[in-house]
Protein backbone atom coordinates (compact mmCIF):
# COMPACT_ATOMS: atom_id res chain seq x y z
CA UNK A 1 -70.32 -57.81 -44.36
CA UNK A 2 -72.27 -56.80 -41.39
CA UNK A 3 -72.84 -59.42 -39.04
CA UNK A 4 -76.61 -59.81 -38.22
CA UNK A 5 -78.27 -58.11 -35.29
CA UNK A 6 -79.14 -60.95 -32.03
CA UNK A 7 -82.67 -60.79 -32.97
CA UNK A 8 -83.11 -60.80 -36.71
CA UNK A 9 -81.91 -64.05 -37.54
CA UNK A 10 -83.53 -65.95 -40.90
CA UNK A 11 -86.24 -67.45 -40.96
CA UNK A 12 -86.79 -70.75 -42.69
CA UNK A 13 -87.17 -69.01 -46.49
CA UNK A 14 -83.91 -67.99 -46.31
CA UNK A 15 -81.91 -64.57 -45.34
CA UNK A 16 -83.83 -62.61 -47.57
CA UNK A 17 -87.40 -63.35 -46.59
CA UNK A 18 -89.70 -60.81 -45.63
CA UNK A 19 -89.68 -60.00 -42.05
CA UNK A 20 -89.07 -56.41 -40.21
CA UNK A 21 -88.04 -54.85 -43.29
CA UNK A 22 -91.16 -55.43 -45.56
CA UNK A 23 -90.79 -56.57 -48.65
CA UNK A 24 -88.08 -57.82 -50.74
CA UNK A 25 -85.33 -55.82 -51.40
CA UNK A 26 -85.63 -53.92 -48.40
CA UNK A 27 -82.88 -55.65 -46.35
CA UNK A 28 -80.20 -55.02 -49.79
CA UNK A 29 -81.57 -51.45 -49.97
CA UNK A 30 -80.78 -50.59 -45.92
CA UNK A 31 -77.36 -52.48 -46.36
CA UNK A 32 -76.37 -50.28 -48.97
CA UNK A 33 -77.31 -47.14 -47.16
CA UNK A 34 -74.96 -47.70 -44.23
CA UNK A 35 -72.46 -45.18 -43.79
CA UNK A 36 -68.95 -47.21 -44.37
CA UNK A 37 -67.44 -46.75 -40.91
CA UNK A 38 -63.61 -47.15 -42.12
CA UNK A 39 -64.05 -43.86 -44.42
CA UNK A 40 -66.19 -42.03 -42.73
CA UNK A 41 -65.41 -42.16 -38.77
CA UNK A 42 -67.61 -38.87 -37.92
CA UNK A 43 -70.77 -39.14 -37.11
CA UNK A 44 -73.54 -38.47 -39.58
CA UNK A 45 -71.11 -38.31 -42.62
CA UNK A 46 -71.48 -40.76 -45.80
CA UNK A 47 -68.32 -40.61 -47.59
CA UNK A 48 -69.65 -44.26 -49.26
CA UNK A 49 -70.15 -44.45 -52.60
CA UNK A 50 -72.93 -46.53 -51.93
CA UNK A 51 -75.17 -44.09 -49.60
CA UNK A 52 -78.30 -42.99 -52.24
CA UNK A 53 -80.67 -41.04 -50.89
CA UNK A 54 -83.58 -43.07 -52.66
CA UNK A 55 -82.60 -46.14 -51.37
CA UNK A 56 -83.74 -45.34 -47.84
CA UNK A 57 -86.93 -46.90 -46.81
CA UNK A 58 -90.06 -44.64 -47.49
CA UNK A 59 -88.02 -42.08 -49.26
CA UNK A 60 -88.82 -41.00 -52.48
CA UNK A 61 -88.90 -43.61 -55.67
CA UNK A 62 -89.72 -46.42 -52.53
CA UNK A 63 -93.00 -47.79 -51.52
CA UNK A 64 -92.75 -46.58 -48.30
CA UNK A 65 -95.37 -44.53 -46.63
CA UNK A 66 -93.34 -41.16 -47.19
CA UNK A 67 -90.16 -39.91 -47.27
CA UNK A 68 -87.49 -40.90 -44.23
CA UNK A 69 -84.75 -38.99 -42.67
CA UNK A 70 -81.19 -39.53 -44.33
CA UNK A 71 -78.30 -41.35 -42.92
CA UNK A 72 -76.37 -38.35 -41.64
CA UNK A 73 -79.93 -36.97 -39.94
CA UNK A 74 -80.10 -40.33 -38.59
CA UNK A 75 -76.87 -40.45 -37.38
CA UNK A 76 -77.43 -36.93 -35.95
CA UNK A 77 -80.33 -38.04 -34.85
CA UNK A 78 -78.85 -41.08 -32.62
CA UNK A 79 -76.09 -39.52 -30.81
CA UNK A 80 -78.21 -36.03 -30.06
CA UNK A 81 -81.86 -36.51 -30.16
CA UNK A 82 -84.13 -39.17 -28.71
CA UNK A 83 -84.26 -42.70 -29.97
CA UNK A 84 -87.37 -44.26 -31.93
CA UNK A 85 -89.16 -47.18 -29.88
CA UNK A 86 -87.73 -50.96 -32.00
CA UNK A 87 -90.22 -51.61 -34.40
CA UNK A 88 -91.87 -48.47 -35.44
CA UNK A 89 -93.36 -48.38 -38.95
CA UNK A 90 -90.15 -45.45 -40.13
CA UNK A 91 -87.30 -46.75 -38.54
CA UNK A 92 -84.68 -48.82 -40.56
CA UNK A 93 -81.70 -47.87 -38.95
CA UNK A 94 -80.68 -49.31 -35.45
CA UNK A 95 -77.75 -46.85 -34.13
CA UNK A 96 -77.84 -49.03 -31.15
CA UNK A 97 -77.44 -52.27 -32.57
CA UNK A 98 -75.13 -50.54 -35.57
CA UNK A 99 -72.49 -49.54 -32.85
CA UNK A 100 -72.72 -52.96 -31.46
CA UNK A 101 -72.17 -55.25 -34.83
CA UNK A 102 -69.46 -52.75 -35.96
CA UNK A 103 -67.60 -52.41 -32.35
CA UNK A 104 -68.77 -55.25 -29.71
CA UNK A 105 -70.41 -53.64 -26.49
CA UNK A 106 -69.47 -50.87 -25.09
CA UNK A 107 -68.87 -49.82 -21.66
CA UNK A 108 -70.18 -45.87 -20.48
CA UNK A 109 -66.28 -44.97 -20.33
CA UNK A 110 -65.51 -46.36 -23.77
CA UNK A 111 -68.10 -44.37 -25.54
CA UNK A 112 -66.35 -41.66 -28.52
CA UNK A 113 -67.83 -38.45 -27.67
CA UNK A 114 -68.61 -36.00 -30.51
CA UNK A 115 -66.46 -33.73 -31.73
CA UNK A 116 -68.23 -31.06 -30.47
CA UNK A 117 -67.35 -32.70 -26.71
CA UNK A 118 -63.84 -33.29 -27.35
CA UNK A 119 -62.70 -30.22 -28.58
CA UNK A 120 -60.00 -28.80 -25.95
CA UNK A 121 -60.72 -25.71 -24.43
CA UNK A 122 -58.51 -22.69 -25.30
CA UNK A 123 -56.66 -22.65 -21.97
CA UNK A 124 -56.35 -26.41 -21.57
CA UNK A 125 -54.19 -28.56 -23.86
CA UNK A 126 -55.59 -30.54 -26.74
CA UNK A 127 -56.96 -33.82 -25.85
CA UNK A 128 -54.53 -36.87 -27.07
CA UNK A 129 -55.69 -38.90 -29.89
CA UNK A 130 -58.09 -41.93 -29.21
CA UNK A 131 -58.01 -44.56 -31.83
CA UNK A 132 -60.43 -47.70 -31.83
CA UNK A 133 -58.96 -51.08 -33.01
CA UNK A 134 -60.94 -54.29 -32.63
CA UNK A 135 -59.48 -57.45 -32.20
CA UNK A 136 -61.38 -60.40 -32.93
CA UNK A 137 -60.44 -63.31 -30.44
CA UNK A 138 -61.72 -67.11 -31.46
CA UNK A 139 -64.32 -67.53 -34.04
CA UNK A 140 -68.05 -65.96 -34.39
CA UNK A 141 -68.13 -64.51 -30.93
CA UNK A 142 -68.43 -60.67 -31.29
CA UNK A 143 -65.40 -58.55 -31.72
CA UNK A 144 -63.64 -57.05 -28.57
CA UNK A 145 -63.56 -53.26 -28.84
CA UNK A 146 -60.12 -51.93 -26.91
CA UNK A 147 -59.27 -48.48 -26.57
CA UNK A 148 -55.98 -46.58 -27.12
CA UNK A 149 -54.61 -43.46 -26.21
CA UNK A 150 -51.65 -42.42 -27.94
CA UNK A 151 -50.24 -39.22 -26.65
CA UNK A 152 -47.57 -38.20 -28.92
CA UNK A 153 -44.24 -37.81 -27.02
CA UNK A 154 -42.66 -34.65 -26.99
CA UNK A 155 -39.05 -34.51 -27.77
CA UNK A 156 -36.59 -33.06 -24.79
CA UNK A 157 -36.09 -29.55 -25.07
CA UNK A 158 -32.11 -29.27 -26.53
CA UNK A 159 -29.76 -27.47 -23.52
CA UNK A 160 -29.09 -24.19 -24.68
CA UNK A 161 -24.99 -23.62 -24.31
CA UNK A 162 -24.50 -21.22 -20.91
CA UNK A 163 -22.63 -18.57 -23.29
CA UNK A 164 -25.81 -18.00 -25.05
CA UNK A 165 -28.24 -15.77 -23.42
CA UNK A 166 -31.66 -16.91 -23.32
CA UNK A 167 -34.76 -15.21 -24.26
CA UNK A 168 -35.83 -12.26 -22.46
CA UNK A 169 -38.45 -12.98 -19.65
CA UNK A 170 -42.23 -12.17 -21.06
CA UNK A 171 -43.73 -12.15 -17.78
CA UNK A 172 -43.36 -8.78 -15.05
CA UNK A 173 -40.59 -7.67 -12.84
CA UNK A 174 -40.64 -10.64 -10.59
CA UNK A 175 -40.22 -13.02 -13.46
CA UNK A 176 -37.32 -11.13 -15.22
CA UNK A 177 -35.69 -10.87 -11.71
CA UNK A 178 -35.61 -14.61 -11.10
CA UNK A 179 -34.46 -15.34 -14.74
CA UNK A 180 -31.69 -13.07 -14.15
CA UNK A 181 -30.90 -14.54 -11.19
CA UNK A 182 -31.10 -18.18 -12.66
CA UNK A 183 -28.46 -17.42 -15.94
CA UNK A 184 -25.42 -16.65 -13.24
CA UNK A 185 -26.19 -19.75 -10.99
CA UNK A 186 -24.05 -22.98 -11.12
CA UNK A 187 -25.42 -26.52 -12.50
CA UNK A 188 -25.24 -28.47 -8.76
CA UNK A 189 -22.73 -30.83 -9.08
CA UNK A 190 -23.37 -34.55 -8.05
CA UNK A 191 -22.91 -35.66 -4.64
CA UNK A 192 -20.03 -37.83 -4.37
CA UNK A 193 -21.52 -41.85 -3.05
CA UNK A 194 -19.99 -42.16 0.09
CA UNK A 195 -17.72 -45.31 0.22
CA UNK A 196 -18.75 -48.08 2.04
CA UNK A 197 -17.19 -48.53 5.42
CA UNK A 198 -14.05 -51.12 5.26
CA UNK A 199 -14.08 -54.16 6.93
CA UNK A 200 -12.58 -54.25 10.36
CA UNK A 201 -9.31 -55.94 10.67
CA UNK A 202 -8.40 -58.51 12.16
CA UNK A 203 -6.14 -58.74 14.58
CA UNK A 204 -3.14 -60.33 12.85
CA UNK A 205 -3.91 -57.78 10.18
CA UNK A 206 -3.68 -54.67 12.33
CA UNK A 207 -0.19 -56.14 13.68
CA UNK A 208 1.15 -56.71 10.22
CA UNK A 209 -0.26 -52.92 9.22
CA UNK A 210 1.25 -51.71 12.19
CA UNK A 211 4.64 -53.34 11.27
CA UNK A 212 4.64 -51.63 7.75
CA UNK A 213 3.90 -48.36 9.26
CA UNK A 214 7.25 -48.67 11.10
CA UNK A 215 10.17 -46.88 9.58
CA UNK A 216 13.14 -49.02 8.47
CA UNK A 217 16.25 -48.27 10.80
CA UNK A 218 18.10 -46.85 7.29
CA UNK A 219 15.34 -43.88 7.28
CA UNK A 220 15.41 -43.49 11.10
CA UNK A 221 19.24 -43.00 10.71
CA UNK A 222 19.05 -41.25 7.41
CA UNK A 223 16.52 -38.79 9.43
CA UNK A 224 18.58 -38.51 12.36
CA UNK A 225 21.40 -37.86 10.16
CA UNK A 226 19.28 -34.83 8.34
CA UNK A 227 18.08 -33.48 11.80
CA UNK A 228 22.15 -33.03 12.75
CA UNK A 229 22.80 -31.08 9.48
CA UNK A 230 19.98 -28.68 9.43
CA UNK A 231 20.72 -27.77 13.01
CA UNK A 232 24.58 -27.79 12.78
CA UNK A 233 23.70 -25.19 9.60
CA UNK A 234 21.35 -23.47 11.91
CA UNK A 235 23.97 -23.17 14.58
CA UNK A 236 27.07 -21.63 12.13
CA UNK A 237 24.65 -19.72 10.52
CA UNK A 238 23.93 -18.16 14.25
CA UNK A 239 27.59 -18.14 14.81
CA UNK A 240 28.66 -16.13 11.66
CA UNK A 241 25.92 -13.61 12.48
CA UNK A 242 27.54 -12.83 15.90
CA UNK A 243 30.73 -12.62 14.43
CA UNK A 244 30.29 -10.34 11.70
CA UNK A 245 27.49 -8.36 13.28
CA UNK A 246 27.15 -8.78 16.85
CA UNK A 247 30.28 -8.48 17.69
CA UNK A 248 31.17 -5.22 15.89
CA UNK A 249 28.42 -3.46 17.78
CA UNK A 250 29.14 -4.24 21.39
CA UNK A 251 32.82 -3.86 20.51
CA UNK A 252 31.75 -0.24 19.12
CA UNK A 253 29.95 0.15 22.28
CA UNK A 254 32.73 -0.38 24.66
CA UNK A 255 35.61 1.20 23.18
CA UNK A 256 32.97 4.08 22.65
CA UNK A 257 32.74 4.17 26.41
CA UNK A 258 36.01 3.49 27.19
CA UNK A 259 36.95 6.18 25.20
CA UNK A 260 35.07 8.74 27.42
CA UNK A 261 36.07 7.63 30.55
CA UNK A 262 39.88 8.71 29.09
CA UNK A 263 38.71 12.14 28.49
CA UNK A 264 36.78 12.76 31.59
CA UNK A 265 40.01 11.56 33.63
CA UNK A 266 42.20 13.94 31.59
CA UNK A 267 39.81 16.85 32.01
CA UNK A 268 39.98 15.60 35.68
CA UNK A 269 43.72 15.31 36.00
CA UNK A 270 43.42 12.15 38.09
CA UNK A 271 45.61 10.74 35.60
CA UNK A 272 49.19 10.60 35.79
CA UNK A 273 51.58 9.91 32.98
CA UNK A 274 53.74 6.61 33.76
CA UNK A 275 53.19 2.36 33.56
CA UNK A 276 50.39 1.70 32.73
CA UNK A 277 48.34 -1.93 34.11
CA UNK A 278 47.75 -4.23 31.34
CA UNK A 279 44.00 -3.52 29.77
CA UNK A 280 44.22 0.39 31.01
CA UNK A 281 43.24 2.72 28.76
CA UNK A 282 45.99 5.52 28.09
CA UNK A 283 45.89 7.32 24.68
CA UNK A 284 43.93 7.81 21.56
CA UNK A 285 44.45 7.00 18.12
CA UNK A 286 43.17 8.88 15.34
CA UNK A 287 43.14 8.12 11.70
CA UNK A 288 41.07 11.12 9.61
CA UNK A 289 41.22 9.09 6.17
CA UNK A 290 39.61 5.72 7.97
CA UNK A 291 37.38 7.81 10.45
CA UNK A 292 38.86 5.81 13.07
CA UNK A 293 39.14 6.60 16.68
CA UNK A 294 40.37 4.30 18.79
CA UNK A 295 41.25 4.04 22.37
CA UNK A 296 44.81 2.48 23.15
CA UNK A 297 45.18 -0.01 26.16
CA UNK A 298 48.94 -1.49 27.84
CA UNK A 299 48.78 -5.36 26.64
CA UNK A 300 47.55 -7.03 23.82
CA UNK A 301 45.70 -9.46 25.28
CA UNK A 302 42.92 -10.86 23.29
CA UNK A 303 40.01 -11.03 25.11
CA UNK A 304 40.51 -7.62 27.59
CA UNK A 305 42.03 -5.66 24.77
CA UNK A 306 41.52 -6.43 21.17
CA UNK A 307 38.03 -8.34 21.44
CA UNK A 308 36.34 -4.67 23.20
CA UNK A 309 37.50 -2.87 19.86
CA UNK A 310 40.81 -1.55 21.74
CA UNK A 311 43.95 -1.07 20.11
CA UNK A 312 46.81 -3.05 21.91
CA UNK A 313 50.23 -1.97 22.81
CA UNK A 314 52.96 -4.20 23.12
CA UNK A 315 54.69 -3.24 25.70
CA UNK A 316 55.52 -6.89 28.03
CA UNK A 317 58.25 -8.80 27.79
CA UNK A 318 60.22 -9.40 24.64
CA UNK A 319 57.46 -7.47 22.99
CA UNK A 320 58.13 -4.68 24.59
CA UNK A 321 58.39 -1.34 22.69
CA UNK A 322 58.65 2.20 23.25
CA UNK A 323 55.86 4.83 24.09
CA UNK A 324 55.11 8.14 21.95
CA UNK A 325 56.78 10.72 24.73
CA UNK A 326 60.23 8.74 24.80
CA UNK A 327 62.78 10.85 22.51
CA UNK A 328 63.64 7.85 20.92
CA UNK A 329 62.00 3.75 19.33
CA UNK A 330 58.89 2.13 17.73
CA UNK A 331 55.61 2.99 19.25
CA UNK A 332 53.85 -0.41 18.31
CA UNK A 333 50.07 -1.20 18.49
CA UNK A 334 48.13 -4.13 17.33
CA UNK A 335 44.19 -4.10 16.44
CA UNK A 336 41.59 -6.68 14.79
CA UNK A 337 40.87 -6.20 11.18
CA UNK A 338 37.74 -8.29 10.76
CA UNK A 339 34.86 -8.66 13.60
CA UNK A 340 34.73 -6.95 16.84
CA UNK A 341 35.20 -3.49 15.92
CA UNK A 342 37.66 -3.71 12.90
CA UNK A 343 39.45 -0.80 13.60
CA UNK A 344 41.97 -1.42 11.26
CA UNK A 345 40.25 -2.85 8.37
CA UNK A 346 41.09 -0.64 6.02
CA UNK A 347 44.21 0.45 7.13
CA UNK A 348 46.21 -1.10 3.64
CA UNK A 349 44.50 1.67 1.81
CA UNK A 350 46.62 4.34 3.50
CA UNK A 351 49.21 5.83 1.25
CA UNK A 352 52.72 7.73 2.28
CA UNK A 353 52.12 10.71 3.90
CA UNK A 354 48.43 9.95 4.98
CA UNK A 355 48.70 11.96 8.84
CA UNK A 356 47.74 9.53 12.08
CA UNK A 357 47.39 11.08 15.61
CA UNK A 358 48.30 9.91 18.70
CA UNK A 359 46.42 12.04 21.60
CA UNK A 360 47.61 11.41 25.14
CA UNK A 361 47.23 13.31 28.18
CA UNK A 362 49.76 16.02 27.81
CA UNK A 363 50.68 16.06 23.97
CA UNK A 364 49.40 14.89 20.21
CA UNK A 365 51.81 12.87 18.22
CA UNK A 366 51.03 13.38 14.54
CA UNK A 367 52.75 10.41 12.54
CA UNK A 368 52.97 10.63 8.75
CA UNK A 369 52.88 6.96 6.84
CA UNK A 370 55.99 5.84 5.32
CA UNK A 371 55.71 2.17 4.00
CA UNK A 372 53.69 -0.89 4.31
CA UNK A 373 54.70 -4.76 4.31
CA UNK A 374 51.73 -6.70 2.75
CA UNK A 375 52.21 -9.99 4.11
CA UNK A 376 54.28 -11.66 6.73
CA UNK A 377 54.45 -14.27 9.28
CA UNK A 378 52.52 -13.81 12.91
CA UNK A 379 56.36 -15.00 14.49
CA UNK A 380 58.14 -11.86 12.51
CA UNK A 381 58.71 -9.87 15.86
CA UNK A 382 61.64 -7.91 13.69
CA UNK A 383 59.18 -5.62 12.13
CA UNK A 384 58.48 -4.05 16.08
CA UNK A 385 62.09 -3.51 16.86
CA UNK A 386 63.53 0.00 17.82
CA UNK A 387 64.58 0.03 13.76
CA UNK A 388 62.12 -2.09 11.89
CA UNK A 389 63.18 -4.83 9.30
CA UNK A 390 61.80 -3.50 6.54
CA UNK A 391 60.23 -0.55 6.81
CA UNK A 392 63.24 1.55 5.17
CA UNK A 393 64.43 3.18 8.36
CA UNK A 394 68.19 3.44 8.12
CA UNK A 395 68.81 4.46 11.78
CA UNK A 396 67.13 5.56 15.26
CA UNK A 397 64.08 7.79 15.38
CA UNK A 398 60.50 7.98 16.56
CA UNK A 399 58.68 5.66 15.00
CA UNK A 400 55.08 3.69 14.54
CA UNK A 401 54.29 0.32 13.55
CA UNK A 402 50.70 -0.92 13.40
CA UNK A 403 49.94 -4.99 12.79
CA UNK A 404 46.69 -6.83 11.77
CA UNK A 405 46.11 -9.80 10.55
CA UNK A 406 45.57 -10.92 6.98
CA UNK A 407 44.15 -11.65 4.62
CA UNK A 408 40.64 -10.74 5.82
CA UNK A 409 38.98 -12.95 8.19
CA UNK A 410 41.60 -15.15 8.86
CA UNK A 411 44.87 -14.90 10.80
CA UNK A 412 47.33 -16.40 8.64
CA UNK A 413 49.43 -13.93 7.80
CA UNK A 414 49.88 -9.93 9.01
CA UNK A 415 50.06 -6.75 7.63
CA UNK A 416 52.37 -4.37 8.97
CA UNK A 417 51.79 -0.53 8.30
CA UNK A 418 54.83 1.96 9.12
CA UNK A 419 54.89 5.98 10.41
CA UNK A 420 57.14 8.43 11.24
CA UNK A 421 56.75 11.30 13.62
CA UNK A 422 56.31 14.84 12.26
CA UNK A 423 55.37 16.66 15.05
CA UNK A 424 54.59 16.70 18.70
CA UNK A 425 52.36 19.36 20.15
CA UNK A 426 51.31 19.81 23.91
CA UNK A 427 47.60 19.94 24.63
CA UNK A 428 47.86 23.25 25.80
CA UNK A 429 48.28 24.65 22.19
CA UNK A 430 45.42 22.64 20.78
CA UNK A 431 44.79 20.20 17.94
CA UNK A 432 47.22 19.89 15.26
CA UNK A 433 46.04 20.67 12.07
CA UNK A 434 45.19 16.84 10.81
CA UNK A 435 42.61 16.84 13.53
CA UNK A 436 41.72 20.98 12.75
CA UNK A 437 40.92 20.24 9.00
């Protein structure tokens, strides 16, 4: 039921007395004619079972003065044309004080435009949804009218995966340019917080951290210990490089020269034939299967013989042995096999009847190999007597013994190599065929 307008309230007859709306049956009449607000929200529109055309106040079948507007003119009438004066003789419809029994009083910014006013322009988006509930707070006091806007939420757009390309750019070159530009780029990652700073120490706490820190005296001397290895490696591994290498090239280097200086004083002649000072240079040894040529120096001293890639002859002392011009002994040299210069490193390879040369001043000795001991002690002076032990000699002749030491690269044991002369031919009748070929 409509509550009844501030203004109309009945009289002492009763609701239904005469009044404003004539005579009886006026007031039911109107009632009925109402537009049902709940089914029929627009404006002007009676989707009430109840609206009847005749039932409107001076309409037709009434005894009214003539016939009246409809409901839906009325309605029409009330939110677009001009309002009748209260209390003309036609008007039996308030839209005023309808609004106000149905909704409570409204305020200029509540008002529900038409739909004509709300519709959203074709650019613009649509306007959200206004709906109207009334909440009636405490007894007969008029309803309170609030207003919602619900704006339905629109659900986050799904992230495409990056493998699938997205839809081509609709807009002009600019546009695709920066969408191109936008597929290849990296998501920015998240900057890291920074940590907060720490709390200063104290200082019984920075002496107790700087205690910790301290290495134990088992890893100082473990470390210590390290250090020593790696530089005692460091150091052989320095050492066995001069040996094997080093040495071989500046021994090369000064028998090379030493070597020339023999020639130029025999093309000279300021060289004499007779003894010899120990570490002078006085004859040449040639062996054409080794490539070897060697110079030949009085001693065999270590260091100013055999350590300058010289071969040695023993010719002091007890060691003392003959030289290649006397008619009769055993011509015997010594040379290094491993490290500065080697010259006789591969002198076990030689085989019987393999030709060695001895050039001096006034003759070349050519010396045939005849027999080899593999292995025998450094004190076995027998094998460099005038008739070696060993070698198969049976009696006196010109012979050669050469010594090394063996096996390679250490001095345990030696290796003697025996020869035999074959011929002797003076320099004035040239090189002997071993040295022609």
């Amino acid at each position: 039921m409509t509550v009844g307008r501030p203004g109309h309230e009945a009289g002492p007859e009763g609701p239904h007395a005469q009044g404003v709306y004539g005579a009886d049956g006026a007031f039911v009449a109107a009632v009925d004619g109402l537009a049902d607000p709940l089914s029929d929200p627009l404006p002007g529109g009676h989707a009430s079972p109840w609206f009847r055309a005749d039932n409107i106040p001076g309409g037709p079948g009434t005894d009214g003065p003539g016939p009246g507007p409809s409901s839906r003119e009325a309605g029409h009438t009330a939110h677009q044309g001009p309002q009748q004066p209260q209390g003309a003789p036609n008007e039996w419809y308030d839209p005023a004080g309808y609004q106000r029994d149905w909704y409570g009083p409204q305020e200029p910014s509540a008002r529900i435009a038409p739909a004509e006013e709300r519709a959203p322009a074709p650019d613009l988006p649509a306007e959200p949804r206004t709906e109207v509930m009334t909440a009636v707070v405490g007894g007969p006091a008029e309803p309170r009218t609030e207003v919602i806007s619900r704006v339905p939420a629109e659900p986050d757009p799904e992230p495409e995966p990056a493998s699938r390309p997205g839809p081509p750019p609709s807009g002009g070159r600019a546009e695709r340019r920066r969408a191109a530009k936008g597929r290849g780029r990296r998501r920015p990652e998240p900057v890291a917080e920074r940590a907060a700073p720490a709390r200063p120490m104290s200082r019984m706490e920075a002496r107790r951290a700087a205690k910790a820190a301290k290495d134990s005296p088992a890893v100082v001397a473990s470390r210590v210990v390290g250090e020593v290895f790696i530089s005692l490696g460091v150091l052989m591994l320095l050492f066995v490089t001069y040996q094997l290498w080093w040495t071989n090239i500046r021994a090369e280097q000064i028998a090379g020269k030493e070597t020339n200086r023999i020639q130029d004083e025999w093309a000279k002649g300021d060289r004499k034939p007779g003894v010899f000072a120990p570490g002078q240079g006085f004859a040449i040894m040639h062996i054409p299967k080794l490539d070897v040529v060697a110079p030949i120096a009085e001693g065999i001293d270590k260091e100013k013989v055999l350590d300058r890639g010289m071969l040695g002859h023993y010719g002091e002392g007890r060691l003392k042995t003959a030289m290649p011009s006397d008619k009769q002994g055993n011509f015997s040299v010594a040379g290094h096999r491993n490290t500065h210069g080697e010259p006789f490193r591969y002198i076990n390879k030689l085989e019987p009847g393999d030709p060695i040369v001895v050039e001096t001043q006034d003759a070349y000795y050519t010396y045939e190999m005849a027999s080899v001991l593999p292995q025998t002690a450094p004190s076995n002076i027998s094998v460099i007597e005038p008739v070696p032990v060993g070698s198969g000699f049976e009696g006196p002749g010109r012979y050669l013994t050469m010594t090394t030491c063996t096996p390679e690269f250490t001095s345990t044991y030696r290796l003697i190599v025996w020869g035999k002369m074959v011929d002797e031919r003076p320099r004035s009748q040239g090189k002997p065929d071993a040295l022609v070929g």
